[in-house]
C-alpha atoms as a PDB file:
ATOM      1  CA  UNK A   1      86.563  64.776 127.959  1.00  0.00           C
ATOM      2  CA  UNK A   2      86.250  62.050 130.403  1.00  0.00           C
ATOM      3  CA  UNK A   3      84.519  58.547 130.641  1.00  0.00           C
ATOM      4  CA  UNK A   4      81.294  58.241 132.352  1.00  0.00           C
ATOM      5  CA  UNK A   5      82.039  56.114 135.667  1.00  0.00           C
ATOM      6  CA  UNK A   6      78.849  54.980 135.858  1.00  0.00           C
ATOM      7  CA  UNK A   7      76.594  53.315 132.927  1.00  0.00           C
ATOM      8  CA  UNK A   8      73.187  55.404 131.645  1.00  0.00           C
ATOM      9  CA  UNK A   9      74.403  58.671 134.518  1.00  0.00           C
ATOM     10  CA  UNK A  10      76.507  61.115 132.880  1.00  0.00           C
ATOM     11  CA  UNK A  11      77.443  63.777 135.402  1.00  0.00           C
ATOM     12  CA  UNK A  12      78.013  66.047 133.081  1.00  0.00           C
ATOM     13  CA  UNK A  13      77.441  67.165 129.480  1.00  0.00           C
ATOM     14  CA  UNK A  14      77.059  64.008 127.034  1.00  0.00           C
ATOM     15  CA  UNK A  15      79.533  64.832 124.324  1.00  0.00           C
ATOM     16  CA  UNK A  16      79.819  60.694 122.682  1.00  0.00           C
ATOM     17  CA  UNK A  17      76.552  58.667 122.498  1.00  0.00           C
ATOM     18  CA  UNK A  18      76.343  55.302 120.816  1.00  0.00           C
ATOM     19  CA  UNK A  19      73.120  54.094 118.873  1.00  0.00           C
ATOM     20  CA  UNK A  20      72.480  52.082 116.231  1.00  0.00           C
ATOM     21  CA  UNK A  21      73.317  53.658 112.901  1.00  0.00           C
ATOM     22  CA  UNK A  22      69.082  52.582 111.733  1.00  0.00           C
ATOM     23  CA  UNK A  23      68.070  55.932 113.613  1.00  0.00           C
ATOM     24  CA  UNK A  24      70.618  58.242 112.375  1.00  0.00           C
ATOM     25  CA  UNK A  25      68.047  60.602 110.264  1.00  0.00           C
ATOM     26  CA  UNK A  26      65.759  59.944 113.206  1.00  0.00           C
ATOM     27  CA  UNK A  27      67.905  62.063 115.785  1.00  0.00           C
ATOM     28  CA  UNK A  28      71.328  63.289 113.590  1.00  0.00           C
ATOM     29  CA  UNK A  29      69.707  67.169 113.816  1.00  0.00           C
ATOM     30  CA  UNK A  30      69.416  66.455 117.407  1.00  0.00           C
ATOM     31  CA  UNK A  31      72.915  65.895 118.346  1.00  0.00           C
ATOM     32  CA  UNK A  32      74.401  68.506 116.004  1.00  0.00           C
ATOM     33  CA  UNK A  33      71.456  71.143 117.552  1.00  0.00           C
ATOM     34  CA  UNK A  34      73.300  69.674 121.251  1.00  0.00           C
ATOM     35  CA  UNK A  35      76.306  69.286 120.444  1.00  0.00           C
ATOM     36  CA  UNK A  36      76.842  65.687 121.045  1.00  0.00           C
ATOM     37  CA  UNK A  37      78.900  63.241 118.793  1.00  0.00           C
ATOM     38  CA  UNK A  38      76.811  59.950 117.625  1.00  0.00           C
ATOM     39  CA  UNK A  39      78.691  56.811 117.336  1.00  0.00           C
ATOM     40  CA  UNK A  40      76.429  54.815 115.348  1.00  0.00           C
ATOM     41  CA  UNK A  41      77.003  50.754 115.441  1.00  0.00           C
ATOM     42  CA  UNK A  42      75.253  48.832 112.289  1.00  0.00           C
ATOM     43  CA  UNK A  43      72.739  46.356 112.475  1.00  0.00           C
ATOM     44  CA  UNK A  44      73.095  43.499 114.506  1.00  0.00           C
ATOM     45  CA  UNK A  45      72.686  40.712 112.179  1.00  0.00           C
ATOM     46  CA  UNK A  46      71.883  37.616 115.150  1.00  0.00           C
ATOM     47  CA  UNK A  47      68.637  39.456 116.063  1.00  0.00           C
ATOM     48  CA  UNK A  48      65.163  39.999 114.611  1.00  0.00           C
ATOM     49  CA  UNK A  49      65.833  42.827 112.155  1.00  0.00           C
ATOM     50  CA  UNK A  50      62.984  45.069 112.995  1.00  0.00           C
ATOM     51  CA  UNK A  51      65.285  45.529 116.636  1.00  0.00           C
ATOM     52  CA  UNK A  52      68.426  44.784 114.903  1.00  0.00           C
ATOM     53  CA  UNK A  53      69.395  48.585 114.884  1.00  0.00           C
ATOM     54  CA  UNK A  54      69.084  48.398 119.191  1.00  0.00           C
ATOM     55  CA  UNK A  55      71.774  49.350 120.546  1.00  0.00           C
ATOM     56  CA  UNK A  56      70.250  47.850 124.008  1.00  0.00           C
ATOM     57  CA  UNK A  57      70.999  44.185 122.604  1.00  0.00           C
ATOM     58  CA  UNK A  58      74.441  44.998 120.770  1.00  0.00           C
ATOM     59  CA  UNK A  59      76.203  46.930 123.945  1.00  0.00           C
ATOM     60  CA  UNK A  60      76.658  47.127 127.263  1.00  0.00           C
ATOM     61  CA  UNK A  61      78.306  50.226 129.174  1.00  0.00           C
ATOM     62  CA  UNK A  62      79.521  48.300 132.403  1.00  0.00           C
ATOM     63  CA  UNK A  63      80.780  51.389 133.905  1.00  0.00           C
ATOM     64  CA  UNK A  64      84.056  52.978 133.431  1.00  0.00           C
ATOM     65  CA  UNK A  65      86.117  52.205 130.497  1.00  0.00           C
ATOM     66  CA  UNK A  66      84.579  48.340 130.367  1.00  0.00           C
ATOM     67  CA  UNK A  67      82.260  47.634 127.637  1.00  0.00           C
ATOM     68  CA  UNK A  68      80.450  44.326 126.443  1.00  0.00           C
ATOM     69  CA  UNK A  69      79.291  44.140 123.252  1.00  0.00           C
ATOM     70  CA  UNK A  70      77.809  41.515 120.756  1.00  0.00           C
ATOM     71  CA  UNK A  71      80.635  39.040 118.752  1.00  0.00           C
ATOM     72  CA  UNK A  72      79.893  40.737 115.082  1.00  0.00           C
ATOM     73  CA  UNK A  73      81.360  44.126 116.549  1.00  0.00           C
ATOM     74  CA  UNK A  74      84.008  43.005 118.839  1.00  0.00           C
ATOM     75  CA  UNK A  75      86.642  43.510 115.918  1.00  0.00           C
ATOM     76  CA  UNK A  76      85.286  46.503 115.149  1.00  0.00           C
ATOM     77  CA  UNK A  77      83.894  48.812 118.085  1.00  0.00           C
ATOM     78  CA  UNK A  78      86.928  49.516 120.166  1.00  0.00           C
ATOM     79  CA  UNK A  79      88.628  50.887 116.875  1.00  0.00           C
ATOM     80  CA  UNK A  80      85.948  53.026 115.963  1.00  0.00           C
ATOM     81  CA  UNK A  81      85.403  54.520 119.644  1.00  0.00           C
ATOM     82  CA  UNK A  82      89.037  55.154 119.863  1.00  0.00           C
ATOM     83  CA  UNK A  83      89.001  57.175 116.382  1.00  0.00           C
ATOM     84  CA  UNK A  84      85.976  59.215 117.266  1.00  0.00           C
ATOM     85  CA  UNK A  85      86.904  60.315 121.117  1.00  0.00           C
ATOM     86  CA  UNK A  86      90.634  59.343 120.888  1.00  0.00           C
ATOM     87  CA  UNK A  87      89.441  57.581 124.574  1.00  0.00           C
ATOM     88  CA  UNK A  88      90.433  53.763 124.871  1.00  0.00           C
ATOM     89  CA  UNK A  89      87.917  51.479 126.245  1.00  0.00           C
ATOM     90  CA  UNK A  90      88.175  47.759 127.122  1.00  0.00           C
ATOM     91  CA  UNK A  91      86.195  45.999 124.719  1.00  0.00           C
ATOM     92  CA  UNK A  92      84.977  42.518 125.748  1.00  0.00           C
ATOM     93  CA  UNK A  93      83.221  39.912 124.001  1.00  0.00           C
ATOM     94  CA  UNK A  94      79.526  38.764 125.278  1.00  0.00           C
ATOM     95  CA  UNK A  95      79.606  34.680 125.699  1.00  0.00           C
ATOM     96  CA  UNK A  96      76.308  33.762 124.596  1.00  0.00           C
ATOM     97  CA  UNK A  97      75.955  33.884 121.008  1.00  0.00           C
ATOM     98  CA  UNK A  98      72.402  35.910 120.259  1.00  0.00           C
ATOM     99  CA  UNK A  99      69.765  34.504 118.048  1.00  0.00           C
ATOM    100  CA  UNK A 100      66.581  36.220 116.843  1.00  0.00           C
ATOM    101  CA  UNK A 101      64.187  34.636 119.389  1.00  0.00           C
ATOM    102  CA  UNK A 102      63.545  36.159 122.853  1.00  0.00           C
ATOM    103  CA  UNK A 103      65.216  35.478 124.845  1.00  0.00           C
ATOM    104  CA  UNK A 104      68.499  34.684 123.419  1.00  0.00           C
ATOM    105  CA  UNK A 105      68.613  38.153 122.039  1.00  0.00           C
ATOM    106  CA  UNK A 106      68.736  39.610 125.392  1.00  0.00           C
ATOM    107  CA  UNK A 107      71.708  38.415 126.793  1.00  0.00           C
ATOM    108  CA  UNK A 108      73.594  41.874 126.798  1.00  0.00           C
ATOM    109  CA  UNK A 109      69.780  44.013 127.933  1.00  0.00           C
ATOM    110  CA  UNK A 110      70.995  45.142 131.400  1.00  0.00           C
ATOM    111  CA  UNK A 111      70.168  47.707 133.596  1.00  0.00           C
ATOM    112  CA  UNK A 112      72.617  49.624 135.625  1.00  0.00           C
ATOM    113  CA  UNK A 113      71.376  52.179 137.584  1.00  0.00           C
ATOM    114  CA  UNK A 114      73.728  53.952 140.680  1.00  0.00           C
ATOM    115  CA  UNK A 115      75.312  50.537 142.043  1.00  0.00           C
ATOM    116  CA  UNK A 116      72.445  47.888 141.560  1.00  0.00           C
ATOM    117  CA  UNK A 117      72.044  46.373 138.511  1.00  0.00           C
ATOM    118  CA  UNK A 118      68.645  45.043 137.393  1.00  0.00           C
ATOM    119  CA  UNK A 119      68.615  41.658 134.961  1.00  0.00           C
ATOM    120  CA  UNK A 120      67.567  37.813 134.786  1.00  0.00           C
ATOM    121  CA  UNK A 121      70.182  36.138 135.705  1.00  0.00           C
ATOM    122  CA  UNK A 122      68.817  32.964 133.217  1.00  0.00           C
ATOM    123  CA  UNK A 123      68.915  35.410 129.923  1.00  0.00           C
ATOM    124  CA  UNK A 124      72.192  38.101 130.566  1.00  0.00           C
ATOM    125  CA  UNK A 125      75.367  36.847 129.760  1.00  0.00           C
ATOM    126  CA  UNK A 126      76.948  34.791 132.489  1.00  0.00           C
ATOM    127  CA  UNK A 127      80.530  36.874 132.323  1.00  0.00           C
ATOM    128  CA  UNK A 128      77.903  40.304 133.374  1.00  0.00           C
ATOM    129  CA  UNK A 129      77.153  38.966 137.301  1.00  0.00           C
ATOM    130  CA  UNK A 130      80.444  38.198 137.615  1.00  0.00           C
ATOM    131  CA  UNK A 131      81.943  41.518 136.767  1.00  0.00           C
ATOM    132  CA  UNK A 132      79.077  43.877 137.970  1.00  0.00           C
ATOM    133  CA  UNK A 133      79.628  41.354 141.633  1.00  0.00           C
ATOM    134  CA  UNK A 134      83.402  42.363 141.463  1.00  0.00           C
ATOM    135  CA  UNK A 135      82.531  46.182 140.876  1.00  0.00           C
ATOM    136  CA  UNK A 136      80.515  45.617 144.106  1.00  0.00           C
ATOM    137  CA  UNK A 137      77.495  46.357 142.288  1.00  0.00           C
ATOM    138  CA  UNK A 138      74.000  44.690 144.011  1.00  0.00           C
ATOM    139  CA  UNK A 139      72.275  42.199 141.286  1.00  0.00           C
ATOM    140  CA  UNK A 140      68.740  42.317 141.431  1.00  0.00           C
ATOM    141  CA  UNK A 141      67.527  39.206 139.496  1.00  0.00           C
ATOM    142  CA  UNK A 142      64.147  39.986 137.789  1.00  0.00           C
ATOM    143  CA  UNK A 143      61.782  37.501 135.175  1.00  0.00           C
ATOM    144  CA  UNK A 144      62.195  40.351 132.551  1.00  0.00           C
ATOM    145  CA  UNK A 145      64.463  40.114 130.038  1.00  0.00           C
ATOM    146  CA  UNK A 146      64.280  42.821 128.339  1.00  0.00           C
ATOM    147  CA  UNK A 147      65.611  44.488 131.535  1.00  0.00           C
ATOM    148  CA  UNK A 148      66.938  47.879 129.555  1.00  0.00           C
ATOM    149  CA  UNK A 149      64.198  48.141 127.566  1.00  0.00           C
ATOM    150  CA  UNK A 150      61.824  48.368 130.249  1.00  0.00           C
ATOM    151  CA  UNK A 151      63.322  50.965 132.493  1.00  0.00           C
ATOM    152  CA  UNK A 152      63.904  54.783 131.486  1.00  0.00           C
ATOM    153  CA  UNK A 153      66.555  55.742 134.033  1.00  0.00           C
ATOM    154  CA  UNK A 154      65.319  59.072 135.107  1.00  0.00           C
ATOM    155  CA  UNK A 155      68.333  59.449 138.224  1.00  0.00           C
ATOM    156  CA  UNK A 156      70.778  57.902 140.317  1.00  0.00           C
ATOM    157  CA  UNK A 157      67.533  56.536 142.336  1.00  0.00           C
ATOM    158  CA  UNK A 158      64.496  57.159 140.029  1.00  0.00           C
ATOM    159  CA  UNK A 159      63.215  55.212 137.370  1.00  0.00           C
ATOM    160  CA  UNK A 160      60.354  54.582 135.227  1.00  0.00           C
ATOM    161  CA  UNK A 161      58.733  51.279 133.376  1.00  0.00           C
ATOM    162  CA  UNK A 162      55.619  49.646 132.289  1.00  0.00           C
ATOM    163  CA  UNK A 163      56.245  46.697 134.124  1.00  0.00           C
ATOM    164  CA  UNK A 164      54.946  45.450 137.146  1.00  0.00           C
ATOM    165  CA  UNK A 165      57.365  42.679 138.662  1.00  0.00           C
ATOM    166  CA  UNK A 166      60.423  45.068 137.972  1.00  0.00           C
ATOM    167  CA  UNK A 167      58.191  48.511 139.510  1.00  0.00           C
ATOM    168  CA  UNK A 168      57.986  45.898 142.788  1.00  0.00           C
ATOM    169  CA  UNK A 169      61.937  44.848 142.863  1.00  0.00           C
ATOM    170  CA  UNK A 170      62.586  48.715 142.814  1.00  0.00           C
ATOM    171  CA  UNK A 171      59.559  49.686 145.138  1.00  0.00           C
ATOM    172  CA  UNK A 172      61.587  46.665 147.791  1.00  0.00           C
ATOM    173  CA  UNK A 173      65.374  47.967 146.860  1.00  0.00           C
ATOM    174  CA  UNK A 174      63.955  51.717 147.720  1.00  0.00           C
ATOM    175  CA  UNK A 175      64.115  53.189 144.115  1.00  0.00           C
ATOM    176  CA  UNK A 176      61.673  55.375 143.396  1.00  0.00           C
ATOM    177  CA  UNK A 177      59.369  54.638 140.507  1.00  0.00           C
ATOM    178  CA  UNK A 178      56.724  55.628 138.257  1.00  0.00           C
ATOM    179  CA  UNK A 179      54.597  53.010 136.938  1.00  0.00           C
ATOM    180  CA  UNK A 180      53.123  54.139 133.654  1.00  0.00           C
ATOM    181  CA  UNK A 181      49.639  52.022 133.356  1.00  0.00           C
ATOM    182  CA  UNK A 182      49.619  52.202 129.149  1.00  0.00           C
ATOM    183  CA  UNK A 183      52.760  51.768 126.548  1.00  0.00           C
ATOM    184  CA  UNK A 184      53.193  54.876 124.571  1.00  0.00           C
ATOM    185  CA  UNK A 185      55.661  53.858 122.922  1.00  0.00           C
ATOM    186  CA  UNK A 186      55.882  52.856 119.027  1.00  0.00           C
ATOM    187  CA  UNK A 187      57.860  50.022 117.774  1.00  0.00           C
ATOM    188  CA  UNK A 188      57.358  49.528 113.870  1.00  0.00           C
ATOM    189  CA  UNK A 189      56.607  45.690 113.061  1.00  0.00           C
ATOM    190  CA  UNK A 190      55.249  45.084 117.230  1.00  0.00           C
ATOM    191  CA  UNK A 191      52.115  46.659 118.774  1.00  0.00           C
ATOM    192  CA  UNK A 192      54.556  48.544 120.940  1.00  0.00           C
ATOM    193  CA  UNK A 193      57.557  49.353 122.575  1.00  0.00           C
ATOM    194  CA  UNK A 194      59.349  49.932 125.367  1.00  0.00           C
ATOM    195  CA  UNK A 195      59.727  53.446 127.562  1.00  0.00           C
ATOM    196  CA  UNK A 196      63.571  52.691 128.330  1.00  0.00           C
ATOM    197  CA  UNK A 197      64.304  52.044 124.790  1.00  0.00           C
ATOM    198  CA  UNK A 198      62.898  55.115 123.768  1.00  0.00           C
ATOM    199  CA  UNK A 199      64.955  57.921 126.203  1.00  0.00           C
ATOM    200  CA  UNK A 200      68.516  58.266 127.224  1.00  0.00           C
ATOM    201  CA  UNK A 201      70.477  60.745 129.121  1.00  0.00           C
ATOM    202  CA  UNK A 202      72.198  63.738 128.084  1.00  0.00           C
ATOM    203  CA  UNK A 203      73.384  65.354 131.612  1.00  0.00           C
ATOM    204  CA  UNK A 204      72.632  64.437 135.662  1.00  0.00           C
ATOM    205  CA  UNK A 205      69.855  66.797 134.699  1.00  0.00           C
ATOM    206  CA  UNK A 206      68.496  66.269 131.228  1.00  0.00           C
ATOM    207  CA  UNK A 207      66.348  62.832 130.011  1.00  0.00           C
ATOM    208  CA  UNK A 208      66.134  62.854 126.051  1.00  0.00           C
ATOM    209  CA  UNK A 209      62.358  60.616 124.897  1.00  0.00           C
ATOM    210  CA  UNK A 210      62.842  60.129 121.316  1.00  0.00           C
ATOM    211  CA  UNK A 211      59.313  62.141 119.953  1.00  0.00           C
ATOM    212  CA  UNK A 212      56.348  63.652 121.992  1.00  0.00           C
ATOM    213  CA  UNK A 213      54.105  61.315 123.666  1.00  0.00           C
ATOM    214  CA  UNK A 214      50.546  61.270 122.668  1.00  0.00           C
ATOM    215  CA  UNK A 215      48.556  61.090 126.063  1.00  0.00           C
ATOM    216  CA  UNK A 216      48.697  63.834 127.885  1.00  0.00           C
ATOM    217  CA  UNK A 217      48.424  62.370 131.250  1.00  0.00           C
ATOM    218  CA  UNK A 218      50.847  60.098 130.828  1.00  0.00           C
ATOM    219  CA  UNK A 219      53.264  63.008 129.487  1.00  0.00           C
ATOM    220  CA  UNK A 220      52.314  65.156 132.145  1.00  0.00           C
ATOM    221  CA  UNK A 221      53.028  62.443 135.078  1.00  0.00           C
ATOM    222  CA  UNK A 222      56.117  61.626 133.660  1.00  0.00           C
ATOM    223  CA  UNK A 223      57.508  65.316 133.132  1.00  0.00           C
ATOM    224  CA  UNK A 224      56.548  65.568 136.882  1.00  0.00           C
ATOM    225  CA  UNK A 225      58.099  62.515 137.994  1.00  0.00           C
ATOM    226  CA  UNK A 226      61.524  63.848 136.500  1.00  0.00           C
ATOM    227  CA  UNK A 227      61.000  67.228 138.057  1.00  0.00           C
ATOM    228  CA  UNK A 228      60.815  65.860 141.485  1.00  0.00           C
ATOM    229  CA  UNK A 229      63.854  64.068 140.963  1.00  0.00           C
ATOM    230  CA  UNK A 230      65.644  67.793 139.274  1.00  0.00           C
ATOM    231  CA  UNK A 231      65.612  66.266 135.932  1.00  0.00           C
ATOM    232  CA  UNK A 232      64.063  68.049 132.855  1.00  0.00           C
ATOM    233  CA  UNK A 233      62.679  66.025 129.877  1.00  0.00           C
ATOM    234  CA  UNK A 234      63.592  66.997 126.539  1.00  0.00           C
ATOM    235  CA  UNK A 235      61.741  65.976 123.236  1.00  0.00           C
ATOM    236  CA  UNK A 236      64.255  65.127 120.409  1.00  0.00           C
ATOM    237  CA  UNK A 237      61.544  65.414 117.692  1.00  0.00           C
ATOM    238  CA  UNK A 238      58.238  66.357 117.382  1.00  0.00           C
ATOM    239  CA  UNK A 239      57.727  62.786 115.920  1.00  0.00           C
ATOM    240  CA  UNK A 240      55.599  60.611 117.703  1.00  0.00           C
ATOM    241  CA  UNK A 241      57.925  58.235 120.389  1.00  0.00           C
ATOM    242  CA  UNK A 242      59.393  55.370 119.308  1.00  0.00           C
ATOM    243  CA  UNK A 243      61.852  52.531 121.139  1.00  0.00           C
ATOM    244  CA  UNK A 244      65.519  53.072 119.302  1.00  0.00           C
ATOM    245  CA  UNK A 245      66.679  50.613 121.815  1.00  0.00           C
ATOM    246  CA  UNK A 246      68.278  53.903 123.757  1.00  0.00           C
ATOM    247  CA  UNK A 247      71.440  54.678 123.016  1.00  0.00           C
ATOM    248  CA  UNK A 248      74.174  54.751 125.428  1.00  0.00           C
ATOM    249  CA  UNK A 249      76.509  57.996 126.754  1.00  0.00           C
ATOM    250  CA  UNK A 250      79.968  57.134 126.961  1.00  0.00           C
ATOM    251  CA  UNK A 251      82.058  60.390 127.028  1.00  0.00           C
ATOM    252  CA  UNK A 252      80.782  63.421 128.982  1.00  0.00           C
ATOM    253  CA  UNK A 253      82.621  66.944 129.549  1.00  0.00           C
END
């Protein structure tokens, strides 16, 4: 087993994951059918509780063994990590302390992707700039908060999002992009959700959506997009899609 060196790109075969412990009967036949080991975090209680089981606004993978993650499971994370993958990880403590209005629940919703690092600089927590700068990863500062939620990392250079001013910040820092024109996405208690909340990675090679999505053109664009870019999409259900708030691949083998 090693750690994935860099945050939402496992090289390899995901064999830890960690998502919130809300969506366990959601994808639990999933990871046994794969093969991977869920490390499920409870609720985060700081943040609106329809997204308090999103993972996205509890923890941050900053690459390597260094890990952010929300105050209520700073005493408890690292121990729990440790006992399922017998891997330690440096566990640090976000600064801002999260409430349950945008956008002081977004401190920790950061996207890495390859070695930029897309998030509004006014929302993420200030300790994030600094150590993604010393990592000599490029910060592109964006008006979205919700920064994760908004982008499905499809490669090392390919993403895709519903939303416009981050789609032009990629288009400028030459990441390829598909712009999806509609949310498909479900998000019980909002009138939708987010595409990057609602897929993860298993492999360089394999992108995991949560359930099927309903238009066809949409589907079809996006399981072309990946193609191009030698990744195959996977559908963990045959439920419609929903935003989990992702969930995060830690160990790979």
């Amino acid at each position: 087993m090693n750690i994935i060196e860099n945050a939402n790109l496992p090289h390899n075969k995901v064999s830890h994951i960690i998502l919130g412990i809300k969506y366990k009967e959601l994808l639990n036949d999933f990871f046994i059918r794969n093969d991977i080991r869920p490390i499920y975090i409870s609720d985060n209680p700081y943040v609106d509780r329809r997204i308090s089981g999103h993972a996205d606004l509890s923890v941050l993978h900053l690459c390597n063994n260094k890990i952010m993650v929300s105050d209520y499971l700073f005493d408890s994370i690292g121990r729990t990590i440790s006992e399922n993958t017998g891997v330690s990880f440096d566990i640090c403590k976000a600064y801002k302390t999260q409430t349950k209005n945008y956008p002081d629940d977004a401190n920790l919703n950061v996207c890495i992707i390859n070695d930029k690092a897309i998030l509004n600089k006014k929302t993420a927590d200030k300790e994030i700039v600094d150590i993604l700068t010393n990592k000599e990863i490029k910060i592109l500062n964006c008006n979205q908060g919700y920064t994760r939620c908004s982008i499905c990392v499809v490669s090392e250079n390919a993403i895709i999002t519903e939303d416009d001013a981050i789609e032009r910040m990629c288009i400028q820092n030459n990441i390829s992009v598909l712009k999806i024109k509609e949310s498909v996405v479900q998000l019980p208690g909002f009138s939708c959700g987010f595409i990057g909340g609602a897929s993860f990675k298993v492999a360089t090679d394999k992108i995991v959506f949560t359930g099927m999505i309903k238009s066809i053109p949409i589907r079809n664009e996006i399981e072309s997009f990946a193609e191009k870019n030698n990744v195959e999409v996977i559908y963990a259900t045959k439920n419609d899609i929903i935003d989990i708030g992702s969930a995060i691949p830690i160990i790979e083998v």
